[in-house]
Protein backbone atom coordinates (compact mmCIF):
# COMPACT_ATOMS: atom_id res chain seq x y z
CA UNK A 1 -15.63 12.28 -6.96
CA UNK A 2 -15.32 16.24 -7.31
CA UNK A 3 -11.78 16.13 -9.28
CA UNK A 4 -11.66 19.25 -11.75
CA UNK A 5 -9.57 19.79 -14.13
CA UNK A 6 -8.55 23.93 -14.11
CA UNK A 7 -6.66 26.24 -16.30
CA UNK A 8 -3.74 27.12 -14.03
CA UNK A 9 -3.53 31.05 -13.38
CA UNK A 10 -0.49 32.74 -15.00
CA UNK A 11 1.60 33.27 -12.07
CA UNK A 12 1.21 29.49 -10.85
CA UNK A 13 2.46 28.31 -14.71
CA UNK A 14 5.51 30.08 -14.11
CA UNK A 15 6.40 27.42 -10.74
CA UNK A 16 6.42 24.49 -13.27
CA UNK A 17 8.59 23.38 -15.98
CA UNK A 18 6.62 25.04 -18.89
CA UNK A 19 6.95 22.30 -21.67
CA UNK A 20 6.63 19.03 -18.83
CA UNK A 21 3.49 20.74 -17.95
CA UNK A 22 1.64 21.39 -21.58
CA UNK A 23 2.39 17.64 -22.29
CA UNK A 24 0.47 16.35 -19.53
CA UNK A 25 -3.43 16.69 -18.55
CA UNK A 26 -3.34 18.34 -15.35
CA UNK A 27 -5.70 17.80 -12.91
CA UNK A 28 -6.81 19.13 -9.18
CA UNK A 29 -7.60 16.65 -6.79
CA UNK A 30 -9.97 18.64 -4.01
CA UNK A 31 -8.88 16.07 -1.17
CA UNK A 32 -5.57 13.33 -1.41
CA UNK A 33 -4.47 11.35 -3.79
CA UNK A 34 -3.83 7.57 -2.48
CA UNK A 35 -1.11 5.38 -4.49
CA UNK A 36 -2.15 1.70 -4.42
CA UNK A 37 -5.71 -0.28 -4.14
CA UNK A 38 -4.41 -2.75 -2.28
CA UNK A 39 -6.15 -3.35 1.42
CA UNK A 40 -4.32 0.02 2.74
CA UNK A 41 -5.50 2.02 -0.10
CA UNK A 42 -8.72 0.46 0.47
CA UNK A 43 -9.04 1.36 4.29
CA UNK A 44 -8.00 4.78 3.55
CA UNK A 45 -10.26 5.49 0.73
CA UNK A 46 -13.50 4.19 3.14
CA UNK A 47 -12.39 6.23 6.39
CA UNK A 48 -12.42 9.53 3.73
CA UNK A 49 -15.26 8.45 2.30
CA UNK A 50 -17.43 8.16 6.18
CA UNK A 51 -15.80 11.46 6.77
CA UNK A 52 -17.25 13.27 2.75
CA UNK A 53 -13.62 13.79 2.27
CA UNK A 54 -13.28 13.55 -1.96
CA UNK A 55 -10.21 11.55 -2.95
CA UNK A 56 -8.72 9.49 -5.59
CA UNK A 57 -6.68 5.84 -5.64
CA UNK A 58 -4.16 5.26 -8.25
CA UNK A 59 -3.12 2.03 -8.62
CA UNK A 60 -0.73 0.29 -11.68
CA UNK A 61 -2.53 -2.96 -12.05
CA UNK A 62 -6.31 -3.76 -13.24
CA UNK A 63 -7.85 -4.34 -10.25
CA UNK A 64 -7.95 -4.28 -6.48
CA UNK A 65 -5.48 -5.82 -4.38
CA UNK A 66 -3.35 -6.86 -7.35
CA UNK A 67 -0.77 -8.90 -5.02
CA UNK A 68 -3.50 -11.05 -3.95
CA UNK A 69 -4.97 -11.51 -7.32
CA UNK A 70 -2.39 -11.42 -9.48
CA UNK A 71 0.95 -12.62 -7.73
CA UNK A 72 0.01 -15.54 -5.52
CA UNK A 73 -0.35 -19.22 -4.74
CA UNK A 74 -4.12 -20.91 -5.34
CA UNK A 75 -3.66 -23.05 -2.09
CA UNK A 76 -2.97 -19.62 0.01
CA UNK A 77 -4.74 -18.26 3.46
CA UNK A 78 -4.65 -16.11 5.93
CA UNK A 79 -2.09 -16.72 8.42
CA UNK A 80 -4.40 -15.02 11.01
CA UNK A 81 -7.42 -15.54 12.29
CA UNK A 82 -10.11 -12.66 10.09
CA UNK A 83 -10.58 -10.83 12.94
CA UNK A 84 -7.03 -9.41 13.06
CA UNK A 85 -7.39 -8.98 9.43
CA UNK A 86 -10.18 -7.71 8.84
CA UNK A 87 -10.49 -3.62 7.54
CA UNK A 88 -12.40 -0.98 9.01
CA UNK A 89 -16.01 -0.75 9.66
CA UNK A 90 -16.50 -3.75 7.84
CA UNK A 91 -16.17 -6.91 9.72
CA UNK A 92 -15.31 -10.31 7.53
CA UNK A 93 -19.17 -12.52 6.86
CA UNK A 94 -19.63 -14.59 9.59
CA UNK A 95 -19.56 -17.74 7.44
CA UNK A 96 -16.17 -17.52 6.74
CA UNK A 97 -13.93 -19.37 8.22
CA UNK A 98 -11.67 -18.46 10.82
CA UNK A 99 -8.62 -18.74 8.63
CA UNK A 100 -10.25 -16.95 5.26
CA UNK A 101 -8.88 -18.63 1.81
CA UNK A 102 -7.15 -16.52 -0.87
CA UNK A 103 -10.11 -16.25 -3.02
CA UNK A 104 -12.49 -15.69 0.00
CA UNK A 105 -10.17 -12.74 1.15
CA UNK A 106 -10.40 -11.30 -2.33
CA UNK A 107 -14.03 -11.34 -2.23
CA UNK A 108 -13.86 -9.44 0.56
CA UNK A 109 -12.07 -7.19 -0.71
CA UNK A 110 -13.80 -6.38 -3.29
CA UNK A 111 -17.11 -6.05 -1.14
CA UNK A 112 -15.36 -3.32 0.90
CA UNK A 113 -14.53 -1.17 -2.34
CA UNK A 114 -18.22 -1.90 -3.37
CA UNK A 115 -19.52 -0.70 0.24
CA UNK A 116 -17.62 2.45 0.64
CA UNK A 117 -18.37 2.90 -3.22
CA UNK A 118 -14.69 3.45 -4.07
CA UNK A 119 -13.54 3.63 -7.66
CA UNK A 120 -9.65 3.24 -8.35
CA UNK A 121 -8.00 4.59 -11.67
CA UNK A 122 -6.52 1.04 -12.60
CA UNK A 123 -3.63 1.18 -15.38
CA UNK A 124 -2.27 4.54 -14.41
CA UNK A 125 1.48 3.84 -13.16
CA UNK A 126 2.40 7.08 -10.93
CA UNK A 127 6.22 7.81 -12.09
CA UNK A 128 7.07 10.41 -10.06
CA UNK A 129 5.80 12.56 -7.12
CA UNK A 130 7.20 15.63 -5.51
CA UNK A 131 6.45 18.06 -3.54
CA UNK A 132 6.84 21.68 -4.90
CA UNK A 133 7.08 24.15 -1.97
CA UNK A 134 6.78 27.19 -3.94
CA UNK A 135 2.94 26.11 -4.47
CA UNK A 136 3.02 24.06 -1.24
CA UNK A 137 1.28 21.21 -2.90
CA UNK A 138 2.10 17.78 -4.63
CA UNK A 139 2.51 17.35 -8.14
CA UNK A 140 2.09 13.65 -8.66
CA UNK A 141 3.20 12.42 -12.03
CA UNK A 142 1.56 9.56 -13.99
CA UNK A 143 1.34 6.82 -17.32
CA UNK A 144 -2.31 6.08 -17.89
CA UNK A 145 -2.59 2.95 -20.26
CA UNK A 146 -6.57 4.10 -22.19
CA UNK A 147 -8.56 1.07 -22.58
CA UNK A 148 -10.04 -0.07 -25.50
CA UNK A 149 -13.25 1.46 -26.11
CA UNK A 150 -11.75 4.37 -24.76
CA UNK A 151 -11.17 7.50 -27.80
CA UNK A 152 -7.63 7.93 -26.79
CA UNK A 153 -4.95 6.25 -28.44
CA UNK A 154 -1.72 4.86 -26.64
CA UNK A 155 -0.52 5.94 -22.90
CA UNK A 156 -0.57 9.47 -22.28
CA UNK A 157 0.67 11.32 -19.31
CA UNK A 158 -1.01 13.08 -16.25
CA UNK A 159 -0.31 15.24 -13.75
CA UNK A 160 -1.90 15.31 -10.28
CA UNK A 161 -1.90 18.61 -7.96
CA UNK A 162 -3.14 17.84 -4.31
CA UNK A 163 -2.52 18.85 -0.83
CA UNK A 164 -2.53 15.49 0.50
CA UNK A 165 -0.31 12.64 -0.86
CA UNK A 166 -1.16 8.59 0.71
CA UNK A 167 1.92 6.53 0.49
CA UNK A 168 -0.52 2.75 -0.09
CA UNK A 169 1.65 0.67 -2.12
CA UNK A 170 2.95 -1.66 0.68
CA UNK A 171 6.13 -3.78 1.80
CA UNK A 172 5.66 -5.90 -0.82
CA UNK A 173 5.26 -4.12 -4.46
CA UNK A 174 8.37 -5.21 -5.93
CA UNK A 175 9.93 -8.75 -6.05
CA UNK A 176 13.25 -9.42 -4.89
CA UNK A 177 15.61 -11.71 -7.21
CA UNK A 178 18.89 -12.89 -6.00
CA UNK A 179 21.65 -13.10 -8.11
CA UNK A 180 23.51 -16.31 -7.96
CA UNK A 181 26.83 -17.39 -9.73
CA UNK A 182 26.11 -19.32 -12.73
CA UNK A 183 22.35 -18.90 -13.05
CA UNK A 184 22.03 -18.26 -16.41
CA UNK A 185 24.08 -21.62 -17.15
CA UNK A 186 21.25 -23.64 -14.98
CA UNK A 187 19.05 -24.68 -17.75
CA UNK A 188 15.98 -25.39 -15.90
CA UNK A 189 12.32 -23.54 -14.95
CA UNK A 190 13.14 -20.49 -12.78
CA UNK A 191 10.27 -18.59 -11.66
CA UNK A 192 9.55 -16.26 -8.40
CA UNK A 193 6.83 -17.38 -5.91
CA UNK A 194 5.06 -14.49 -7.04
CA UNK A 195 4.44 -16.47 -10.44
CA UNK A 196 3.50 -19.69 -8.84
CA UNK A 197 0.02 -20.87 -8.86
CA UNK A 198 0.00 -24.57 -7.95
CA UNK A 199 2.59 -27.55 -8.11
CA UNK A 200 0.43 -29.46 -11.32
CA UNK A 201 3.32 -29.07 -13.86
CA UNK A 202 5.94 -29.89 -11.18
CA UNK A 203 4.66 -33.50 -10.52
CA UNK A 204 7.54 -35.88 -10.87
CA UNK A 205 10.12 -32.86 -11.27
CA UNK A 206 13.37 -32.21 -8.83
CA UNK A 207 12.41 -28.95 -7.00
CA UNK A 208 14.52 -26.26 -5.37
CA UNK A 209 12.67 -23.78 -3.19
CA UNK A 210 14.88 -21.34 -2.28
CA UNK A 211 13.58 -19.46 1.30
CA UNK A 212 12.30 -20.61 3.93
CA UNK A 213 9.86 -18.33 5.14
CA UNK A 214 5.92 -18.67 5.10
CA UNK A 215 5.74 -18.71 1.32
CA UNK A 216 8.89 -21.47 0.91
CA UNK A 217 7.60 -23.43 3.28
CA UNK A 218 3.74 -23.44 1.94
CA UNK A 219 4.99 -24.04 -1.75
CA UNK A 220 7.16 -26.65 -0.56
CA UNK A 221 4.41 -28.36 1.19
CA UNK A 222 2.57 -27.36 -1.83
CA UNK A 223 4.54 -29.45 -4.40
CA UNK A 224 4.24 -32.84 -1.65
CA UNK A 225 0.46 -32.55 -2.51
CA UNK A 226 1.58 -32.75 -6.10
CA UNK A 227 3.66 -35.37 -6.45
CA UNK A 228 7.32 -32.84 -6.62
CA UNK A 229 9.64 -34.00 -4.85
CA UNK A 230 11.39 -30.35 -3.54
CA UNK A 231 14.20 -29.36 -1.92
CA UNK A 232 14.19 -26.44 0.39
CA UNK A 233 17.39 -24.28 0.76
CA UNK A 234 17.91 -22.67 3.92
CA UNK A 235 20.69 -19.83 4.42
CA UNK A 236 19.28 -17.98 7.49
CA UNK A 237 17.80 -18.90 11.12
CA UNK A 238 14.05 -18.88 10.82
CA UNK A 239 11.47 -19.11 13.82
CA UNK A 240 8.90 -22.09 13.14
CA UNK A 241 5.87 -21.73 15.43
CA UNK A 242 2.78 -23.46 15.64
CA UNK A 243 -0.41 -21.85 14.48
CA UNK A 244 -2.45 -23.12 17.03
CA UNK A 245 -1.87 -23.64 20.79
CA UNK A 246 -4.87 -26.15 22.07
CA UNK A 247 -7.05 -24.33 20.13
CA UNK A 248 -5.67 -20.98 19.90
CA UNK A 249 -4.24 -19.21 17.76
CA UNK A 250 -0.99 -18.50 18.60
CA UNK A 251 -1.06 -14.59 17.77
CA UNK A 252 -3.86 -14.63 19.22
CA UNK A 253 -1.92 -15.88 22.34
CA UNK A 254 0.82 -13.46 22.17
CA UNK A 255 -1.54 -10.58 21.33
CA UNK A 256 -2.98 -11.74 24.87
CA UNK A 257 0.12 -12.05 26.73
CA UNK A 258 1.46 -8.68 25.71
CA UNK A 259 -1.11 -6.55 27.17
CA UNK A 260 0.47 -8.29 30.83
CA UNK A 261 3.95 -8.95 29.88
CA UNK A 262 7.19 -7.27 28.62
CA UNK A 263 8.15 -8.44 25.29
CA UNK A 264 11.28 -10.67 25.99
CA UNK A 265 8.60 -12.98 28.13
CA UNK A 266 6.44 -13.33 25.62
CA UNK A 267 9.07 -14.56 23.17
CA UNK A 268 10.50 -17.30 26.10
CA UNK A 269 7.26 -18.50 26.31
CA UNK A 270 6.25 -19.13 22.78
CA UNK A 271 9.54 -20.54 22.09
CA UNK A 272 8.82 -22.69 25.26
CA UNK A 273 5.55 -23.73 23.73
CA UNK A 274 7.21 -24.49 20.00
CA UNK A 275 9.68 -26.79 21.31
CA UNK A 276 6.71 -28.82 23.41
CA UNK A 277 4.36 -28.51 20.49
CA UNK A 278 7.26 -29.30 17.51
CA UNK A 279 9.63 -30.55 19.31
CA UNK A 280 13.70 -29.68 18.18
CA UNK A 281 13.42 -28.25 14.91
CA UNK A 282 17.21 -27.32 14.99
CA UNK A 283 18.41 -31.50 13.97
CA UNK A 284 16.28 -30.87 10.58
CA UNK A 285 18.61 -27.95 9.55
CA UNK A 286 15.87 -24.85 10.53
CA UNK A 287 18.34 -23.41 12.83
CA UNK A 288 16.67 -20.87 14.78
CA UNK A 289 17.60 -17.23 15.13
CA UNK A 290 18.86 -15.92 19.04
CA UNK A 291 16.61 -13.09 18.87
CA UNK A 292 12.84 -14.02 20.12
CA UNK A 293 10.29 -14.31 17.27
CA UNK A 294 8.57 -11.19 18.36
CA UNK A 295 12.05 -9.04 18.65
CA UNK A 296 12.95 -9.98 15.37
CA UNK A 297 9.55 -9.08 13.78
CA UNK A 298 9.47 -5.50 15.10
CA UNK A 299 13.10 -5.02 14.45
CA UNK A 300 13.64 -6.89 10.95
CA UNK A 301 10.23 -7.04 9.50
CA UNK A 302 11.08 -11.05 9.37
CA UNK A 303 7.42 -12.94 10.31
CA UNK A 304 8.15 -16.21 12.09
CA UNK A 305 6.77 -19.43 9.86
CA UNK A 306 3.52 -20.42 11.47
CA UNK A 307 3.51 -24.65 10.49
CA UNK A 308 0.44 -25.88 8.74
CA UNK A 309 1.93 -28.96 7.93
CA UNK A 310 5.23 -28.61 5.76
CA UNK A 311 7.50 -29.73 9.25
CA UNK A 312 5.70 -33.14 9.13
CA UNK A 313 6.69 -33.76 5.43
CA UNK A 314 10.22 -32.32 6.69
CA UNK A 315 10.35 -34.93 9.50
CA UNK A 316 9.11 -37.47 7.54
CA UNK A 317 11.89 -36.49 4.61
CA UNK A 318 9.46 -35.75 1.55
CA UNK A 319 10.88 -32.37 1.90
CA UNK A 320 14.79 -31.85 1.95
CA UNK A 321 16.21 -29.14 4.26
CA UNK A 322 19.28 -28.08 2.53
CA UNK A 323 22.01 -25.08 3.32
CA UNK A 324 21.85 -21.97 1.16
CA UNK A 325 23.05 -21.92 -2.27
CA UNK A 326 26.82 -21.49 -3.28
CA UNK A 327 26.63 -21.82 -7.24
CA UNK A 328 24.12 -23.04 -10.11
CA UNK A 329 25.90 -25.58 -12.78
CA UNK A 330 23.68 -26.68 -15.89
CA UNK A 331 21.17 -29.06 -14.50
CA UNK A 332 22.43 -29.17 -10.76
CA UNK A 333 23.26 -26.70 -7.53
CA UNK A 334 26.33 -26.49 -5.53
CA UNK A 335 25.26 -25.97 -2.41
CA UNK A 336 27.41 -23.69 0.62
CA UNK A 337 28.53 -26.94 2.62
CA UNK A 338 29.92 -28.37 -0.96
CA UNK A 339 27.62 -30.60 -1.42
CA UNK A 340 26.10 -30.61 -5.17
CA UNK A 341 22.43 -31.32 -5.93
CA UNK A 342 20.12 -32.46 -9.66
CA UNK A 343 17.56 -30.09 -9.66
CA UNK A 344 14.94 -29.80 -12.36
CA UNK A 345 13.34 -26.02 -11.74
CA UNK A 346 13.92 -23.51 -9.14
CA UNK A 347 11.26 -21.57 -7.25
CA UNK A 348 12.59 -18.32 -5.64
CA UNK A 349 10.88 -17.78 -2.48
CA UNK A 350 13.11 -15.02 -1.76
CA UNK A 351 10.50 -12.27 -0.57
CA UNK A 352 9.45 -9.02 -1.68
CA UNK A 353 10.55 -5.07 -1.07
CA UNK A 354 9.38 -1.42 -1.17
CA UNK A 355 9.63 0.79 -4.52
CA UNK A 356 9.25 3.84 -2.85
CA UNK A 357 11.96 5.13 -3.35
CA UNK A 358 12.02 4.85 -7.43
CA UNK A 359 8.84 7.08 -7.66
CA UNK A 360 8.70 9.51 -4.58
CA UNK A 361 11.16 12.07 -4.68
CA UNK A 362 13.68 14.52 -2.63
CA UNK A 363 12.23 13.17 0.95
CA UNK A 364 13.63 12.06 3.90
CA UNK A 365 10.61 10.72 5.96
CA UNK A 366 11.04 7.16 3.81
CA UNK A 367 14.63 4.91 4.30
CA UNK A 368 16.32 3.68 1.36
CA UNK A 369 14.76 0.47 1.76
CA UNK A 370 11.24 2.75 1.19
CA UNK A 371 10.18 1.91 4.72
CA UNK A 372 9.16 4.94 6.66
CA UNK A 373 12.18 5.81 8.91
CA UNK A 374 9.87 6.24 12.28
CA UNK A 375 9.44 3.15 13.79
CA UNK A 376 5.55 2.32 14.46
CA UNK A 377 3.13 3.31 15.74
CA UNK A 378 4.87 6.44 14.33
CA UNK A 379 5.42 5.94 11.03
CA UNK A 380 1.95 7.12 9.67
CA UNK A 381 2.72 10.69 8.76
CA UNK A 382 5.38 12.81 7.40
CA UNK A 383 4.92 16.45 6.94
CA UNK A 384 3.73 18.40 4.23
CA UNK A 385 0.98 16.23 4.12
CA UNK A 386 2.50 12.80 3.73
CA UNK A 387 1.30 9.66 4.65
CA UNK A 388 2.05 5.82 4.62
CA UNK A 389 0.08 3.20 5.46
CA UNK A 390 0.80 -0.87 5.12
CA UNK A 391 4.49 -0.34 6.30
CA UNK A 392 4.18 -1.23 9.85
CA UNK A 393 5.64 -4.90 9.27
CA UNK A 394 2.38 -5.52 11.42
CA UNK A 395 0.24 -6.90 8.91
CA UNK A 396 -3.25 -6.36 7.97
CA UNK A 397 -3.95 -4.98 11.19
CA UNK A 398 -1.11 -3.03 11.43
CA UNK A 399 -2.53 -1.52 8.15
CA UNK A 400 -5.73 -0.82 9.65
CA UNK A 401 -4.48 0.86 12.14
CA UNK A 402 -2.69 3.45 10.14
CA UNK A 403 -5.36 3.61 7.57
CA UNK A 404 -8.01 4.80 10.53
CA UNK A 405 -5.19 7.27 11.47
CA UNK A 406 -4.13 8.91 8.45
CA UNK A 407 -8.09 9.13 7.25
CA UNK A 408 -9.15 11.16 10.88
CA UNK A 409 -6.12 13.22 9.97
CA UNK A 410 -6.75 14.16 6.35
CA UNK A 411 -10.14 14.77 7.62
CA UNK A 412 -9.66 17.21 10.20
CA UNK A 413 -7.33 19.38 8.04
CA UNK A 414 -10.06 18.95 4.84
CA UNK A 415 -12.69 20.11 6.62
CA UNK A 416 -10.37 22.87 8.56
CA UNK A 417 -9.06 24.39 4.99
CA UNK A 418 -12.48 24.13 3.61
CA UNK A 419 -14.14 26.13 6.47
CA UNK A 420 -11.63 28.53 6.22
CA UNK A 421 -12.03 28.89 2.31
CA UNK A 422 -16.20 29.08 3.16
CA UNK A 423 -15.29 31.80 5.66
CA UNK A 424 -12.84 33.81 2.96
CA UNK A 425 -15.51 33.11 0.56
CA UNK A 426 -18.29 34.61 2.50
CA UNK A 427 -16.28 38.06 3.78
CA UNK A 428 -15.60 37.77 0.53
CA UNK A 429 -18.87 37.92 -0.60
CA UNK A 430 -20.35 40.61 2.45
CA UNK A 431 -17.47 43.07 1.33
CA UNK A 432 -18.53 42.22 -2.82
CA UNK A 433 -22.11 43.05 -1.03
CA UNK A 434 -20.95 46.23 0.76
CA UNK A 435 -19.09 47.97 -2.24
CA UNK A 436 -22.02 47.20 -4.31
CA UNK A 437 -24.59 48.87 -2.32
CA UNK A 438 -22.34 51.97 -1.45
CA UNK A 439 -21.38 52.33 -5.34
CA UNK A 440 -25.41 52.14 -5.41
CA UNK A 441 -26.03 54.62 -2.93
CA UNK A 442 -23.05 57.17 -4.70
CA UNK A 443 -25.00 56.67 -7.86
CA UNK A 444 -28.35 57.74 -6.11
CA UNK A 445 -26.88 60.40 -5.05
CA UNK A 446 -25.26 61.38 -7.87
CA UNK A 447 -28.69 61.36 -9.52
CA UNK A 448 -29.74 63.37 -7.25
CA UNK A 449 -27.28 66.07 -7.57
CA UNK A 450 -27.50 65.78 -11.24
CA UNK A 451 -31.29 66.54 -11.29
CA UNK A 452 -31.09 69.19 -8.72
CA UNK A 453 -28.69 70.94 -11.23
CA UNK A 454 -30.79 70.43 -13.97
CA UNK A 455 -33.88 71.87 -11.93
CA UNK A 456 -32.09 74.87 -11.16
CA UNK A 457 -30.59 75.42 -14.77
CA UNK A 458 -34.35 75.17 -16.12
CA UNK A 459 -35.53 77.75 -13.67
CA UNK A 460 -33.01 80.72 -14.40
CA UNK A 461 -33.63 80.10 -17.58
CA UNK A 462 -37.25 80.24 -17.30
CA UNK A 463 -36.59 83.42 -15.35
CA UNK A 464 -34.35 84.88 -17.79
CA UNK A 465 -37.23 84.36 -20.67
CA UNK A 466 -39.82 86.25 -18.72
């Protein structure tokens, strides 16, 4: 990628905090600069790349989609079928199948970054970014952690100019821990479900899952396979759907019956469906929220569970529905009804959020929740050339969406900015041209009127001799 560094020009130093700016390497970024290689950064980096827009993708972690690798359960898949989550231009192999594994999803992945021939900076942590309208650029601020055969020693700082700045880091870069009375006095394994893996070490042990979303209900299910016994505390309403309907997925279904029907329909009939399918889910304690499935996912960002088994082990009592939690004791939870439970380890399925707001500065086009404050589809771009993409609360192909967006949009004003620099450059160059051959025609002439003196200075004297 054509990233340079340059010696900034006297009266540009004087914009920037003189000493911040000699302690970091400062480099110009000819294009954007994306934050996050997750599947957003990804999409964004390949529609640049199809368009010969130069770029660069920061991203904290080692490697590629680091919530995927990193911060997830082994027995985790798509909740979709691939083709909604599939990235652009670059449809999932055919032999997958239709509901792509974790590990399958990561090889993907990483065959789209090899495709498109992108190349994140891994370890570099950005810690600030802010626009500086005096330059009218971005000065992105970051920790890069060298490597070891590298010939630095320790972190160092670096500082990022560019025009364009890609918000990629997601929904979901940050964990979200509850705090509960008495925790510390509980005793027991505590761990967020962004550190689980599988249920091995929890075989024989007194579980409580707190959340009851996709990921507390999957663990849950999770630790049946493994001989747990867990406990699942519910606070909130929560939708349970199906993930099928006869065959078909059921976003697939609703996808479907949106292009013909207004919204609130939709949500009746998939409701209408889930009762028929999983009968009253209400008399297990999963008491369901009055706003449609649907409503509440564009409005609240909350997914409805899609059941891949856990409400069978519910029915059949292997897993506990319990109400929220009141209080932690040493060895045992008092739960909000009064009742008091042994528990062995808690798992706290308790979601993720946005950390926008702890690294981008001074700008009001993000809430302070680090969601972009226009609802989608118009939450793509800000101004002064900011983006986000992944914050749609539409999922993968919510992402892709925005990614396809924001890329044709960078693109356009690259390719703009750099026609008009070729055209500066080249009057540029014709007027460079111009003076040069006039300053060559003075000299000629000069010359000439120099020799014509001469000539006649030689000939009176010649006359005066004779």
């Amino acid at each position: 990628m054509p990233n340079t560094c340059l010696n900034i020009i006297p009266s540009v130093v004087q914009t920037f905090d003189h000493d911040d700016f000699f302690a970091r390497r400062c480099i110009w970024v000819n294009g954007p600069v994306i934050v996050g290689a997750g599947p957003s950064g990804l999409a964004v980096g390949a529609g640049l790349k199809k368009q010969s827009v130069p770029f660069i993708i920061l991203e904290r972690a080692n490697c590629i989609a680091s919530l995927w690798q990193n911060r997830t359960y082994d027995c985790l898949k798509l909740h979709l079928p691939k083709q909604f989550c599939q990235l652009p231009n670059f449809p999932f192999p055919e032999d997958f199948p239709e509901y792509p594994t974790k590990r399958q999803f990561i090889t993907y992945l990483e065959s789209y970054a090899k495709h498109f021939d992108i190349s994140p900076h891994f370890n570099e942590t950005v810690q600030s970014a802010k626009y500086d309208e005096t330059l009218g650029l971005w000065r992105v601020k970051t920790i890069r952690e060298t490597s070891s055969n590298s010939n630095l020693i320790g972190d160092y700082q670096v500082e990022y100019i560019c025009r364009w700045l890609v918000v990629a880091t997601g929904e979901h870069a940050e964990k979200v821990v509850p705090e509960f009375e008495g925790f510390e006095e509980f005793g027991g394994h505590v761990i967020h479900v962004c550190d689980y893996k599988s249920g091995n070490r929890y075989c024989g042990k007194r579980v409580l899952v707190v959340g009851c979303g996709n990921s507390g209900m999957e663990v849950s299910l999770d630790l049946c396979s493994h001989g747990a016994e867990p406990s699942m505390a519910v606070r909130n309403s929560v939708h349970v759907l199906p993930r099928e309907v006869m065959g078909k997925s059921t976003f697939e279904l609703a996808v479907l019956l949106m292009k013909w029907l207004p919204l609130w329909l939709v949500d009746k009939i998939l409701l209408i469906l889930a009762w028929l399918i999983l009968g009253n889910v209400e008399k297990y304690g999963l008491r369901r929220s009055s706003i449609g499935p649907l409503q509440l996912k564009n409005s609240a960002g909350k997914t409805p569970v899609l059941d891949i088994g856990a409400l069978q082990k519910i029915r059949s009592g292997e897993i506990k529905v319990v109400p929220g939690v009141k209080r932690f004791f040493p060895g045992r939870v008092e739960l909000v009804n009064g009742d008091d439970i042994e528990i062995d380890s808690v798992i706290l399925a308790t979601g993720y959020r946005s950390n926008v707001p702890s690294w981008l500065k001074e700008n009001d086009f993000f809430s302070q929740d680090g969601i972009p404050k226009n609802p989608f589809p118009n939450g793509w771009k800000g101004k002064a050339g900011l983006y986000a993409v992944g914050f749609t609360r539409r999922g993968l192909s919510g992402a892709a969406l925005d990614a396809v967006n924001v890329a044709h949009d960078i693109s356009k004003s690259w390719k703009e900015e750099t026609m008009l620099f070729f055209f500066f450059f080249f009057c540029v160059s014709i007027f460079v041209s111009l003076v040069s051959r006039l300053i060559s025609q003075i000299e000629i002439s000069l010359c000439r009127v120099v020799r014509t003196q001469e000539k006649g200075t030689y000939n009176t004297e010649n006359l005066a001799l004779s």
